[in-house]
Protein backbone atom coordinates (compact mmCIF):
# COMPACT_ATOMS: atom_id res chain seq x y z
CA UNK A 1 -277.71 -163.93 -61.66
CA UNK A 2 -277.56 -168.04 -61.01
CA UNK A 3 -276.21 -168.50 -57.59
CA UNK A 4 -274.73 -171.51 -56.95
CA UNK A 5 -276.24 -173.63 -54.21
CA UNK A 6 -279.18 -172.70 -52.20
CA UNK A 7 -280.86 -169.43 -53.37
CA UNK A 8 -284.70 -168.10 -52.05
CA UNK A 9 -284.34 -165.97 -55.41
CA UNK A 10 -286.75 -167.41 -57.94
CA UNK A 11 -285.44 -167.53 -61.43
CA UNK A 12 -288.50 -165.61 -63.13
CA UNK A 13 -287.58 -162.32 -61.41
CA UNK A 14 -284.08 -162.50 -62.47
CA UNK A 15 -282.91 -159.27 -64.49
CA UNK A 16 -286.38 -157.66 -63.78
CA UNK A 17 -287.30 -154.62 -62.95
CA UNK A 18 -290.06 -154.10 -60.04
CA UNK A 19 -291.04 -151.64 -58.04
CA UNK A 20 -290.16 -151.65 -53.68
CA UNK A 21 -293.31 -151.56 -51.81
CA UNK A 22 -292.26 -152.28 -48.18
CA UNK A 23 -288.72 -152.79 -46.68
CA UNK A 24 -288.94 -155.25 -43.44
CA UNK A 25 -286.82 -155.69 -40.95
CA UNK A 26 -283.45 -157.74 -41.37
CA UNK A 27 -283.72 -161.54 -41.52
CA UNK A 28 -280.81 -164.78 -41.95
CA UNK A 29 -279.49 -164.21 -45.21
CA UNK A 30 -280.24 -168.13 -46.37
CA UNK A 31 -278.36 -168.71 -49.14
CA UNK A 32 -275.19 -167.96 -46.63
CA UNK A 33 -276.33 -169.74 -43.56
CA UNK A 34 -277.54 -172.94 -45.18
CA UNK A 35 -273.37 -173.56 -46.47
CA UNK A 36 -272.65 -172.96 -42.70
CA UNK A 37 -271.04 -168.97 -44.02
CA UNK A 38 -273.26 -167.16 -40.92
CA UNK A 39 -276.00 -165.74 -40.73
CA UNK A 40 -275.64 -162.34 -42.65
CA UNK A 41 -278.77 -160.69 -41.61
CA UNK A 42 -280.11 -158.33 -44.52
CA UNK A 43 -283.23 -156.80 -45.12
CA UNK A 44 -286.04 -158.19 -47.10
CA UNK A 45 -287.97 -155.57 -49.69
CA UNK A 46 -291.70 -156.74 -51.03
CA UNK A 47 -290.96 -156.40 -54.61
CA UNK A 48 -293.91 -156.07 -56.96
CA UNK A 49 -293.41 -157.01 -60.27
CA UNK A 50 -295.98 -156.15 -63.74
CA UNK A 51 -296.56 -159.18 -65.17
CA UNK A 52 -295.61 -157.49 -68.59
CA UNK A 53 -292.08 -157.45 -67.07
CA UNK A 54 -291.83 -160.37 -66.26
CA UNK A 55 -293.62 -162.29 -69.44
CA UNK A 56 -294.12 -159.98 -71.86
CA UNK A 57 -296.79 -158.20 -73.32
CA UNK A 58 -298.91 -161.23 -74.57
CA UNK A 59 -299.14 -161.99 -70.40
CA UNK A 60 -302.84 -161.08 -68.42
CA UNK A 61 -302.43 -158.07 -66.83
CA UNK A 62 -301.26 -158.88 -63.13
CA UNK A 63 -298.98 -158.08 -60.70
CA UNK A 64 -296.51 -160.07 -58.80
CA UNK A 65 -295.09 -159.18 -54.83
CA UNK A 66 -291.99 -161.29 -53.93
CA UNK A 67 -290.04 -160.70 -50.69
CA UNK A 68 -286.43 -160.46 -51.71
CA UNK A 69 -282.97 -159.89 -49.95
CA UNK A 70 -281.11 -157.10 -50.21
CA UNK A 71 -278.01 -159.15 -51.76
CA UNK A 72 -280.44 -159.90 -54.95
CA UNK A 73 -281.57 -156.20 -55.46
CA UNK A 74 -279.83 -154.13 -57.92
CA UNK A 75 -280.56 -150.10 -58.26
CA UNK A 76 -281.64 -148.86 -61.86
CA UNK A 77 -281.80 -145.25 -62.49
């Protein structure tokens, strides 16, 4: 996923899986309200993210929280 324009979704969590740990309360959706498309209020999820995922397994052992929006969440099974 490369949005064009203004995104909050940084590229190194793209296509990675992570794990929900808290859903907050519904925010301006930026990426619509900065090209003047309203507001779009979604949700935002902390998203934590094994470092593993998200740089192999040659990365430290960390983990990553990111708040995203709901548009840039996709389920897995």
């Amino acid at each position: 996923m490369s949005p064009p324009g203004h995104t909050r979704l940084p590229g190194y969590v793209r296509g990675h899986a992570g794990i929900v740990e808290v859903i907050q309360p519904a925010a301006v959706f930026p990426d619509t309200h900065a090209h003047f498309l309203g507001e779009n209020p979604q949700h935002v999820y902390s998203v934590r993210f094994d470092s593993h995922e998200l740089w192999g397994e040659g990365a430290d052992f960390f983990s990553v929280t990111v708040d995203l929006f709901e548009n840039y969440l996709e389920t897995t099974s």
